[in-house]
N, C-alpha and C. Protein backbone atom coordinates (compact mmCIF):
# COMPACT_ATOMS: atom_id res chain seq x y z
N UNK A 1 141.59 206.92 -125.35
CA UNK A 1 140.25 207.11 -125.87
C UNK A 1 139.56 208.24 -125.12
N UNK A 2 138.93 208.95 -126.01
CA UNK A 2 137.91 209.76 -125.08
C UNK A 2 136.56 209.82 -125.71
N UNK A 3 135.73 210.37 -124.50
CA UNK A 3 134.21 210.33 -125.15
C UNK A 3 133.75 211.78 -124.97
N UNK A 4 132.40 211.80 -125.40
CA UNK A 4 131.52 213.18 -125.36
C UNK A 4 130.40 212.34 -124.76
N UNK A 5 129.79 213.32 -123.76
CA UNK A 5 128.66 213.08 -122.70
C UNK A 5 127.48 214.17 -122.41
N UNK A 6 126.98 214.10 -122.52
CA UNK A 6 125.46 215.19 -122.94
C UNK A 6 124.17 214.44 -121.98
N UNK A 7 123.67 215.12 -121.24
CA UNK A 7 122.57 214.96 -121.29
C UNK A 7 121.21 215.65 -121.00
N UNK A 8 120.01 215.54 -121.16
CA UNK A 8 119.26 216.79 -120.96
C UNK A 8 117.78 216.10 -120.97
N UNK A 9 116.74 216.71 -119.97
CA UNK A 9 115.94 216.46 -119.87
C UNK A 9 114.62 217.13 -121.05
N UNK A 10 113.61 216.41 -121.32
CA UNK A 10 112.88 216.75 -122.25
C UNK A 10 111.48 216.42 -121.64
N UNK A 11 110.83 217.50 -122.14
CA UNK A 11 108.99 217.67 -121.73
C UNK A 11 108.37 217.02 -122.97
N UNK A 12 108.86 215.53 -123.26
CA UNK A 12 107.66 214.65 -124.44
C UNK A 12 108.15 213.36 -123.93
N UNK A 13 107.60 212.49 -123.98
CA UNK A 13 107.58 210.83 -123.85
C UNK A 13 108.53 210.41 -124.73
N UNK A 14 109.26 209.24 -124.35
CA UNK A 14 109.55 208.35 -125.09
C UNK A 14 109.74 208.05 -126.67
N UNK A 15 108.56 207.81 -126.82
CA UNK A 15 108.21 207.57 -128.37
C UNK A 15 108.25 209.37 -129.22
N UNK A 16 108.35 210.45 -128.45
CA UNK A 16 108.63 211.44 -129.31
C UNK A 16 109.95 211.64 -129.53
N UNK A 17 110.89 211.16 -128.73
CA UNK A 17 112.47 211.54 -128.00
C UNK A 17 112.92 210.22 -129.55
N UNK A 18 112.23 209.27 -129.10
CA UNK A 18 113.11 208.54 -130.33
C UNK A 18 112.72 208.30 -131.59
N UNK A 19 111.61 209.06 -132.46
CA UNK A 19 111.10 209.21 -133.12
C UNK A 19 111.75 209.76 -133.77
N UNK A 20 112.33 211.24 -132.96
CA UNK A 20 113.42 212.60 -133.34
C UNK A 20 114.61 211.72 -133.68
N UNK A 21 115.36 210.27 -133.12
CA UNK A 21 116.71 210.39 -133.12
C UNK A 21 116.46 209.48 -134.77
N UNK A 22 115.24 208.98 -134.91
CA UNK A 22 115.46 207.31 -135.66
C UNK A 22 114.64 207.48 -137.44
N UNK A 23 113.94 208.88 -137.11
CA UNK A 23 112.97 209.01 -138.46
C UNK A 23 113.97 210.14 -139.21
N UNK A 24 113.83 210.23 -140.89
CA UNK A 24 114.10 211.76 -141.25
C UNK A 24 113.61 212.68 -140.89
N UNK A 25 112.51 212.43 -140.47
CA UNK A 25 111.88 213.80 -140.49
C UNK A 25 111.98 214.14 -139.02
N UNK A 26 111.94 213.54 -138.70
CA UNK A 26 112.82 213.93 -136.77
C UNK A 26 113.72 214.44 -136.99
N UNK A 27 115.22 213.72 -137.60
CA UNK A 27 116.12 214.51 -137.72
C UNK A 27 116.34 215.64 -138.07
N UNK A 28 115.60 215.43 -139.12
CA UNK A 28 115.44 217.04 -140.10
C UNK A 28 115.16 218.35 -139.21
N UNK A 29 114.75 218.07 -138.25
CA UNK A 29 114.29 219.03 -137.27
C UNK A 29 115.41 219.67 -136.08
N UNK A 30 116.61 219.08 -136.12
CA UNK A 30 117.19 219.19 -135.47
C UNK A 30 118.92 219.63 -135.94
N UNK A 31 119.08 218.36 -136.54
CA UNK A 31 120.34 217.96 -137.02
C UNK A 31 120.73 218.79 -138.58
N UNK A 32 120.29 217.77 -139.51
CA UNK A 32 120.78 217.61 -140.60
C UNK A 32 119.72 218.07 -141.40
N UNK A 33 119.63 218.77 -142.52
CA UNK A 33 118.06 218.45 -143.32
C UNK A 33 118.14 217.54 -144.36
N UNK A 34 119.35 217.08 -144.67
CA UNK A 34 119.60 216.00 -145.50
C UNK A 34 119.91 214.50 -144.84
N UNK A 35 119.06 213.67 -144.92
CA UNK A 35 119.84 212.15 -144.15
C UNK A 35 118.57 211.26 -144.61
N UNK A 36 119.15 209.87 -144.71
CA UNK A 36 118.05 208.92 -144.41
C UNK A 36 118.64 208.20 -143.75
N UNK A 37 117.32 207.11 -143.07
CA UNK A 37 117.36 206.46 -141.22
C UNK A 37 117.17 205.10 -141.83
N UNK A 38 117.64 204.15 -140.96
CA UNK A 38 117.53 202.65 -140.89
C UNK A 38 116.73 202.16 -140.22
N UNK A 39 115.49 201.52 -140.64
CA UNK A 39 114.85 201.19 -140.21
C UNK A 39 115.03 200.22 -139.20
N UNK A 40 116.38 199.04 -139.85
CA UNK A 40 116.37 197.96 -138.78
C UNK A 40 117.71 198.16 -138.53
N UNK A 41 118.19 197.04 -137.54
CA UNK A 41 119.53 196.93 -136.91
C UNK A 41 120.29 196.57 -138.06
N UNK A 42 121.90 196.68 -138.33
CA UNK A 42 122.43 196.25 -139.61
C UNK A 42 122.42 196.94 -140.11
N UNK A 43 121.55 198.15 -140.36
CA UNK A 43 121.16 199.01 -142.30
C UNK A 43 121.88 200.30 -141.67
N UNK A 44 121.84 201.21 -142.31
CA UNK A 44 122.86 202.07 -142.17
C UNK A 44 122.27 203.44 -142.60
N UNK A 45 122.73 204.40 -141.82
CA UNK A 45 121.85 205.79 -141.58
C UNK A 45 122.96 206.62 -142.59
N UNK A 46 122.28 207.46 -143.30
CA UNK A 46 123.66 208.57 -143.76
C UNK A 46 123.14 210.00 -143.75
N UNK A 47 124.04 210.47 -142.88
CA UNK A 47 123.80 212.54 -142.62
C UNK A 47 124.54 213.22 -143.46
N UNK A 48 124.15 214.18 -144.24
CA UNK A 48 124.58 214.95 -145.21
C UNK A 48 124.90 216.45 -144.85
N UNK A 49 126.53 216.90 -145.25
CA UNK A 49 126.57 218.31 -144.43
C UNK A 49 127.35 219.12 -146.19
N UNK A 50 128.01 220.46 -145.80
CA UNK A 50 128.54 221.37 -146.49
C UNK A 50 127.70 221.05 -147.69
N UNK A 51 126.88 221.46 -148.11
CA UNK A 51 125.96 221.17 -149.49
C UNK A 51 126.35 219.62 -150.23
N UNK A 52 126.26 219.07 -149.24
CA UNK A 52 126.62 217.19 -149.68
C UNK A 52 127.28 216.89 -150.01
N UNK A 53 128.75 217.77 -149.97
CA UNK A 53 129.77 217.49 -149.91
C UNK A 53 130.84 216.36 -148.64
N UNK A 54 129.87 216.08 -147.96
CA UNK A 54 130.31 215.44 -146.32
C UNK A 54 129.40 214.69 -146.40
N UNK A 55 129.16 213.26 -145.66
CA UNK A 55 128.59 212.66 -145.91
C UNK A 55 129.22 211.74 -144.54
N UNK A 56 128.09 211.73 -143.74
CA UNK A 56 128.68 210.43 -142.38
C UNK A 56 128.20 209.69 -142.66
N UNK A 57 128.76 208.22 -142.01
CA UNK A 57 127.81 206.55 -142.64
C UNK A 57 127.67 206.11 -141.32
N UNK A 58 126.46 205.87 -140.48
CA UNK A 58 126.23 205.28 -139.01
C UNK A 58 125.85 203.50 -139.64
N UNK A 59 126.42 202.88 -138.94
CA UNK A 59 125.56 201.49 -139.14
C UNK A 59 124.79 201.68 -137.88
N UNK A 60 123.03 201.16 -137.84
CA UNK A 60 122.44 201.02 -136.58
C UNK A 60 122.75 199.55 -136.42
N UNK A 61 123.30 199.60 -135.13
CA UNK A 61 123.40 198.60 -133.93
C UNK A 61 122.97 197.80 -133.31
N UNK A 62 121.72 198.88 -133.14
CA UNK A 62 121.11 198.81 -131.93
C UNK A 62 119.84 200.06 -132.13
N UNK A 63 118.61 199.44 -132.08
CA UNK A 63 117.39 200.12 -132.16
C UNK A 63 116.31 200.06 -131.75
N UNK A 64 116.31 199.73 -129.97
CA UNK A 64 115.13 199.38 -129.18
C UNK A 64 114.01 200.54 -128.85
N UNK A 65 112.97 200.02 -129.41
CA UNK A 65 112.10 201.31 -129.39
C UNK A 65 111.76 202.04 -127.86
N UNK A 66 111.64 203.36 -128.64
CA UNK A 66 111.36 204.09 -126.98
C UNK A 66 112.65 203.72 -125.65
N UNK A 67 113.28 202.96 -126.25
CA UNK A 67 114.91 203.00 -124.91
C UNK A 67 116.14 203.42 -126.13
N UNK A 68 116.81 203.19 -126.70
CA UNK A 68 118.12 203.10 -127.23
C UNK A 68 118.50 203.27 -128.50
N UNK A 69 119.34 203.75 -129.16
CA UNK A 69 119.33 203.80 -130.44
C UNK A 69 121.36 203.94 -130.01
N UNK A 70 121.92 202.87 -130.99
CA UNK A 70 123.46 202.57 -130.92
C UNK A 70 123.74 202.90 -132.48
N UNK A 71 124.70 203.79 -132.82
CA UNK A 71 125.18 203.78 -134.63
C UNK A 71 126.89 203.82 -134.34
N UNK A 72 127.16 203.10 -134.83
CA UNK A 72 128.73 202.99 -135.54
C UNK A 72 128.81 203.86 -136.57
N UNK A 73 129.98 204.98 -136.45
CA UNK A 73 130.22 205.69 -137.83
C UNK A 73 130.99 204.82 -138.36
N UNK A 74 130.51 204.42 -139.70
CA UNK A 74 131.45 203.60 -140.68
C UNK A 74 132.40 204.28 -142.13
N UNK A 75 131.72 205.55 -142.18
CA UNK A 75 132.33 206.57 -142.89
C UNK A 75 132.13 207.77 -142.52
N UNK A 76 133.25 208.60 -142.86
CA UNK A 76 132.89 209.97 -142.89
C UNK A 76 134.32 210.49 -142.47
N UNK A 77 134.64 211.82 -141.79
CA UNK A 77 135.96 212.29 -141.01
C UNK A 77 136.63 211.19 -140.40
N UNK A 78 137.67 211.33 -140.93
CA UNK A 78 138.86 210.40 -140.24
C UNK A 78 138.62 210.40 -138.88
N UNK A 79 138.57 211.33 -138.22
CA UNK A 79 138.55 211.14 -136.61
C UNK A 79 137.08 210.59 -135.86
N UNK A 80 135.73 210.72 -137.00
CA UNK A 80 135.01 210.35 -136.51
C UNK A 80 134.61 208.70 -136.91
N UNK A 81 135.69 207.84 -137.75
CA UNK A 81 135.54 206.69 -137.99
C UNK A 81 135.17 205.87 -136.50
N UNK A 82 134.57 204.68 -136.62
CA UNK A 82 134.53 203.58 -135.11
C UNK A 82 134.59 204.39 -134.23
N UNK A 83 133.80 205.82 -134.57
CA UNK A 83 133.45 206.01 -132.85
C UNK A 83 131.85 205.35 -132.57
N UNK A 84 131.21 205.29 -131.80
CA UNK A 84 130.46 204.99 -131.42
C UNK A 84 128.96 206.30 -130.87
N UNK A 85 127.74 206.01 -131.34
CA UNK A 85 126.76 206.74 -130.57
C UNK A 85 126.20 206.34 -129.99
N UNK A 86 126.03 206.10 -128.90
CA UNK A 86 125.21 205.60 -127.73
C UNK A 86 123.80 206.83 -127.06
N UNK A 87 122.78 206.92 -127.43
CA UNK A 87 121.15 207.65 -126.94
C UNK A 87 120.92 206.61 -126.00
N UNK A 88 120.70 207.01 -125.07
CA UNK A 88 119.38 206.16 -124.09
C UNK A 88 118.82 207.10 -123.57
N UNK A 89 117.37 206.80 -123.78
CA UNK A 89 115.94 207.13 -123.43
C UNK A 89 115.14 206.36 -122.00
N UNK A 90 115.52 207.63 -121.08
CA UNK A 90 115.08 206.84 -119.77
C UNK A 90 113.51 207.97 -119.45
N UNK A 91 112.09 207.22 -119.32
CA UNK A 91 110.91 208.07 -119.41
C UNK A 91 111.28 208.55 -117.10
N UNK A 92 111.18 209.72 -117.44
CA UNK A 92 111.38 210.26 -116.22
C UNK A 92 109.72 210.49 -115.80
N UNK A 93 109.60 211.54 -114.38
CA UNK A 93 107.54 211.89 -114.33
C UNK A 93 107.24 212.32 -114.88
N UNK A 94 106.28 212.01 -115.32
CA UNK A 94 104.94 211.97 -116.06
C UNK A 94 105.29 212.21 -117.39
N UNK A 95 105.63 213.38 -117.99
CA UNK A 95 106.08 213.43 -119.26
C UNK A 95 107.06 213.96 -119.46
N UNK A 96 108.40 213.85 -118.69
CA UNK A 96 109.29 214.19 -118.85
C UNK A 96 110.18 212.76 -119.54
N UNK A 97 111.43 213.04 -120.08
CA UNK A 97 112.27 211.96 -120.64
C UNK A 97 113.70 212.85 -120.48
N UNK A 98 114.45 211.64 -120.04
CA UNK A 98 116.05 211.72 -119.59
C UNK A 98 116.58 211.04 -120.92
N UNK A 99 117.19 212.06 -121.85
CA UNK A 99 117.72 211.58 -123.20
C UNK A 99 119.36 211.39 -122.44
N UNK A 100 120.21 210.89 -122.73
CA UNK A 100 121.55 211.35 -122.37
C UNK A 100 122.64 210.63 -123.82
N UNK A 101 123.33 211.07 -123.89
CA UNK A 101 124.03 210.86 -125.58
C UNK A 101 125.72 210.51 -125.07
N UNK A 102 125.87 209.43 -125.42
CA UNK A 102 127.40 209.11 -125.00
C UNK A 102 128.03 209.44 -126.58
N UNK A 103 129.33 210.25 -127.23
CA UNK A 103 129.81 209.76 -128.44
C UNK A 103 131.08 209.06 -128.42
N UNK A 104 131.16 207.97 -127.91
CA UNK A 104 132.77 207.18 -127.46
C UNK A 104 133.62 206.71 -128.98
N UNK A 105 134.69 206.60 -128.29
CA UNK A 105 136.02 205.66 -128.54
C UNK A 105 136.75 207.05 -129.61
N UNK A 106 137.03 207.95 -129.36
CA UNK A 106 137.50 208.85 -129.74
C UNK A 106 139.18 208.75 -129.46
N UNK A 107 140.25 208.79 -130.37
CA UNK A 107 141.10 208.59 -130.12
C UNK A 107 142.09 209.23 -129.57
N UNK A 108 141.27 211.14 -129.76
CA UNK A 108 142.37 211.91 -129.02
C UNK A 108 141.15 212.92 -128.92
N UNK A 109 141.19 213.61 -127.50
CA UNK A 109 140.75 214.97 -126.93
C UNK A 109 140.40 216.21 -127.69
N UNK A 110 141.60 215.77 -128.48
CA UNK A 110 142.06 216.88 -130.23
C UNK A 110 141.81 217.08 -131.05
N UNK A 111 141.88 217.73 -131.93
CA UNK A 111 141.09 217.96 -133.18
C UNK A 111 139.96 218.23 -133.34
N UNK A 112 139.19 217.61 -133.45
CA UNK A 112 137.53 217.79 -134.17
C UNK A 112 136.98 217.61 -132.45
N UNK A 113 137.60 217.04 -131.59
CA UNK A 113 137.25 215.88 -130.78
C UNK A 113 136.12 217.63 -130.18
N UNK A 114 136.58 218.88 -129.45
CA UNK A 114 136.01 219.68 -129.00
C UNK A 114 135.36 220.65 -129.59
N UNK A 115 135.44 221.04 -130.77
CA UNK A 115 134.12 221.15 -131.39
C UNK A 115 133.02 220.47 -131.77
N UNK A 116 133.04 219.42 -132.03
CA UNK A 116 132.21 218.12 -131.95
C UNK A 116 131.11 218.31 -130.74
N UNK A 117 132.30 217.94 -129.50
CA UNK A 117 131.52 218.29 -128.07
C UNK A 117 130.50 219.46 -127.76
N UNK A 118 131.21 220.78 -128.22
CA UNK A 118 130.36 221.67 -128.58
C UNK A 118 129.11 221.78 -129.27
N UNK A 119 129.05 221.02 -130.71
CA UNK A 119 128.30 221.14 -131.38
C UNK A 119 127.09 220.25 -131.11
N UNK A 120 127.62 219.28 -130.21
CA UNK A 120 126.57 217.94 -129.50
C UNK A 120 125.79 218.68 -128.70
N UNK A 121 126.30 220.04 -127.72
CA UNK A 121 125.50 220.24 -126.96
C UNK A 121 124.15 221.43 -127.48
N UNK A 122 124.68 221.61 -128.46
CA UNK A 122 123.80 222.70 -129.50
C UNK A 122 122.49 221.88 -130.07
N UNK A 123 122.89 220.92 -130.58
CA UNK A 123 121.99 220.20 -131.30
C UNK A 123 120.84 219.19 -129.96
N UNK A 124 121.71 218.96 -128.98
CA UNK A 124 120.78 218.33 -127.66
C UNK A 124 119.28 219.41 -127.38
N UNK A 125 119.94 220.87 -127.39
CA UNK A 125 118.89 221.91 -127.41
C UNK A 125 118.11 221.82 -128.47
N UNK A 126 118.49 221.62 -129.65
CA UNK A 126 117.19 221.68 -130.92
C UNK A 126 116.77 220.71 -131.01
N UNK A 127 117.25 219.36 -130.41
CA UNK A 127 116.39 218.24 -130.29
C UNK A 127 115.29 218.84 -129.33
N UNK A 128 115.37 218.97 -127.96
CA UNK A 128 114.47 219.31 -127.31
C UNK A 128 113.60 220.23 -127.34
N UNK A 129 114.24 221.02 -128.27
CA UNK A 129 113.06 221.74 -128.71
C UNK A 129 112.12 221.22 -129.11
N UNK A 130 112.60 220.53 -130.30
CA UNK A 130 111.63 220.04 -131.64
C UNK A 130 110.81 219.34 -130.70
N UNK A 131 111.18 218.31 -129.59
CA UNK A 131 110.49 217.41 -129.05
C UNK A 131 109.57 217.91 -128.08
N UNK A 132 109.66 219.23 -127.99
CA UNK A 132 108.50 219.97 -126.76
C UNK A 132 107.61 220.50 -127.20
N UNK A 133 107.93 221.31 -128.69
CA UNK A 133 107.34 222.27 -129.55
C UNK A 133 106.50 221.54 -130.57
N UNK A 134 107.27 220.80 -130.93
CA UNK A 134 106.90 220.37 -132.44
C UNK A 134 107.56 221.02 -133.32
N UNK A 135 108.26 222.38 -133.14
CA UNK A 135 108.60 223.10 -134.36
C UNK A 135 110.08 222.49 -134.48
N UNK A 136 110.82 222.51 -134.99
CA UNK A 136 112.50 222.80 -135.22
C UNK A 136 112.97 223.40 -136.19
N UNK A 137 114.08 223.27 -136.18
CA UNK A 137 115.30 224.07 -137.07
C UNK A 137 116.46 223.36 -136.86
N UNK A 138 116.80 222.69 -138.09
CA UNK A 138 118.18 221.72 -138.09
C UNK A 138 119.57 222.98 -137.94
N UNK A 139 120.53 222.18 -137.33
CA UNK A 139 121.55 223.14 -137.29
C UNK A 139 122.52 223.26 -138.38
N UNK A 140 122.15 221.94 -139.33
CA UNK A 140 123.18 222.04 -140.69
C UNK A 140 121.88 222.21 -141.72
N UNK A 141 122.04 223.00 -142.74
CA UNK A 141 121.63 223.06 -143.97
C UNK A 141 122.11 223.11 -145.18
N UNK A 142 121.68 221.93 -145.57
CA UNK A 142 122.64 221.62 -147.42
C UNK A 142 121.69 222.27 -148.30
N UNK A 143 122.45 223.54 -148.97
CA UNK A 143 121.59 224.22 -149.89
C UNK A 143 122.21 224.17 -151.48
């Protein structure tokens, strides 16, 4: 098994850091411009890529406000089936926040496994953007 490990400090609280990981319109700012979010634990998030031709399925897990957000991919790339996303949101001083992003149970190093890694650390930056600025720019766009 292997994992992907990210983490990065951010100039907004809590409730902005997971606002970005758990709403569309957070996401939209960062990630995907196509997806909708699960409100509760159980329901299931879906990100939309290559003009909606791709399509990932997260079940949320796990959705403690302002600490954690857990999704199981339940569809999408073969290699990214039962991996796991693990966010925790630790509020650092004053208004800083320690996001850090585990993506586990990866079955090989290979394939997708290091561009993936790559692309995690791209999108950690436009999260923090969005979350300092207010502005963003998703890194996938389905047109």
């Amino acid at each position: 098994m292997a994992d992907i490990l990210h983490n990065i400090s951010i100039k907004a609280p809590p409730p902005t850091v997971f606002a970005a990981l758990t709403t569309c319109n957070g996401v939209q700012q960062w990630w995907t411009d196509q997806c909708d979010m699960a409100n509760r634990e159980g329901e299931r998030c879906h990100f939309w890529f290559d003009d909606g031709h791709t399509c990932f399925t997260m079940e949320a897990r796990k959705l403690l406000a302002n600490q954690r957000v857990f999704w199981q991919c339940s569809e999408g790339p073969s290699e990214w089936l039962n991996t796991d996303l693990w966010w925790e949101i630790t509020p650092q001083d004053r208004d800083w926040t320690l996001l850090d992003l585990k993506h586990m149970n990866w079955q090989s190093d290979e394939g997708m496994f290091p561009v993936c890694n790559t692309t995690w650390g791209a999108l950690m930056h436009r999260l923090k953007q969005y979350c300092e600025t207010g502005c963003g720019e998703p890194l996938f766009r389905n047109y």
